[in-house]
Protein backbone atom coordinates (compact mmCIF):
# COMPACT_ATOMS: atom_id res chain seq x y z
CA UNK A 1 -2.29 26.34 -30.35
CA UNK A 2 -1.37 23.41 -32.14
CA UNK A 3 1.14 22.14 -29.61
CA UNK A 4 -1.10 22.85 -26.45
CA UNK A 5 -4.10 21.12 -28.14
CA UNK A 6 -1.53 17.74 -28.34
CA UNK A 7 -0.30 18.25 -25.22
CA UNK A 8 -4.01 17.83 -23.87
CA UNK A 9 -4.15 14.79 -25.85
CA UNK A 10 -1.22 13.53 -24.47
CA UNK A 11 -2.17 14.24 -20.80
CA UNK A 12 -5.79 12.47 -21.35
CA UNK A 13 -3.68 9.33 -22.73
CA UNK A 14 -1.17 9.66 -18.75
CA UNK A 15 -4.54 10.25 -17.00
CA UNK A 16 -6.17 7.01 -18.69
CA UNK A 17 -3.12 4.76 -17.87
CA UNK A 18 -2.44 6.19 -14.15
CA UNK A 19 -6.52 5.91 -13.62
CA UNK A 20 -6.57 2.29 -15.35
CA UNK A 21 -3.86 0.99 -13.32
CA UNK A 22 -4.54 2.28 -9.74
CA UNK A 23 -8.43 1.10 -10.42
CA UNK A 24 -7.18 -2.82 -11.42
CA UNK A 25 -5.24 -2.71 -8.63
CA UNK A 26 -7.39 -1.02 -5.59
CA UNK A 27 -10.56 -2.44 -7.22
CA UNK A 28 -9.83 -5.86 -8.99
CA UNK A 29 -7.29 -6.45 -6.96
CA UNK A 30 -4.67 -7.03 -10.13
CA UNK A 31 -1.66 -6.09 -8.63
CA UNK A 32 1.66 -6.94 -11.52
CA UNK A 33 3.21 -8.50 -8.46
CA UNK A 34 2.53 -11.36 -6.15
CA UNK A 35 0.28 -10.59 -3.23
CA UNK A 36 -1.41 -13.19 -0.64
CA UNK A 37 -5.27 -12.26 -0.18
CA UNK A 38 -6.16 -11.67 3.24
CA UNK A 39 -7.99 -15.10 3.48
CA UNK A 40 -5.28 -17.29 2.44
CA UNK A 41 -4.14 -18.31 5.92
CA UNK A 42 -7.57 -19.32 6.89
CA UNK A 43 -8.33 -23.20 7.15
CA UNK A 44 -11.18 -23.02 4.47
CA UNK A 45 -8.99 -20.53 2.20
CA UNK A 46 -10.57 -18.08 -0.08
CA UNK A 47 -14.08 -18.36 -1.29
CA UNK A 48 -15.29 -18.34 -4.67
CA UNK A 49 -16.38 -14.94 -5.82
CA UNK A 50 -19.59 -14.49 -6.65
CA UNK A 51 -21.73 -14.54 -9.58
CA UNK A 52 -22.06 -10.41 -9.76
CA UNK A 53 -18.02 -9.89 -8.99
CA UNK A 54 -17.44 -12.47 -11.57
CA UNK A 55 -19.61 -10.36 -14.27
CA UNK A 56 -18.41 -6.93 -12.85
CA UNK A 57 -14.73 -7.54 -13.29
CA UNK A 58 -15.59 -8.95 -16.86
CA UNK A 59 -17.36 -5.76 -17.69
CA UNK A 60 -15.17 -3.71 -16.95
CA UNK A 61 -12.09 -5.30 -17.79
CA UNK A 62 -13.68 -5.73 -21.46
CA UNK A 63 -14.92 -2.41 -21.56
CA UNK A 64 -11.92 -0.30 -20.38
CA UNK A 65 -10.45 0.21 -24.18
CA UNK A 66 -14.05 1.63 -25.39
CA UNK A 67 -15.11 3.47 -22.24
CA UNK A 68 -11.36 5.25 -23.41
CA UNK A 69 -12.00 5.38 -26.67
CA UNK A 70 -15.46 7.24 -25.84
CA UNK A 71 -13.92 9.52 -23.47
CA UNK A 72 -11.42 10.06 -26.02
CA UNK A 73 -13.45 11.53 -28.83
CA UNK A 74 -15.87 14.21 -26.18
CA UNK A 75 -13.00 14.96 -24.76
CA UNK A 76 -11.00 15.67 -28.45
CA UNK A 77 -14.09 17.70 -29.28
CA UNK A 78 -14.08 19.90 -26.37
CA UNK A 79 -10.13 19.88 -26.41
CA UNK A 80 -10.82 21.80 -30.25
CA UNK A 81 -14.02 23.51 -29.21
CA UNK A 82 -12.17 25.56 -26.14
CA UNK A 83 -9.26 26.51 -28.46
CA UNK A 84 -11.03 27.57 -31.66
CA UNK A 85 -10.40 24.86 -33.97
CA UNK A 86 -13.49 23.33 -34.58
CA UNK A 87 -14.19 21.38 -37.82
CA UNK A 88 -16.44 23.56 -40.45
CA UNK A 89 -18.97 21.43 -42.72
């Protein structure tokens, strides 16, 4: 039980990194290698982005170690509560 119960764990903590990465890089648009954007042949080049993509990419990119975290914990709790080793008070 013991094993399986860290072996959850450890799959939450794969499933965070794989879902973190692939959502900075088809979302944000982080990728950890060069890459023109589209608009960067255009005459004018690339405009600004806006004031709500500015705060959205802040947001998130400040809140993706909590939002974990969060996840984290419900998801320890149910982890114990499906295999019987809940914490008596």
């Amino acid at each position: 039980m013991k094993g399986l119960r860290y072996l959850a764990y450890l799959a939450f903590a794969v499933g965070a990194f794989i879902f973190w990465s692939l959502f900075y890089m088809l979302v944000l648009g982080a990728f950890p290698f060069p890459v023109e954007p589209e608009c960067a042949l255009e005459p004018g080049g690339c405009p600004p982005p806006s004031a709500w993509e500015q705060l959205f990419s802040l947001v998130v990119i400040f809140g993706t170690i909590p939002l974990t975290v969060i996840l984290f914990v419900f998801f320890r709790l149910w982890v114990r509560k499906r295999l019987g080793l809940q914490d008596q008070w």
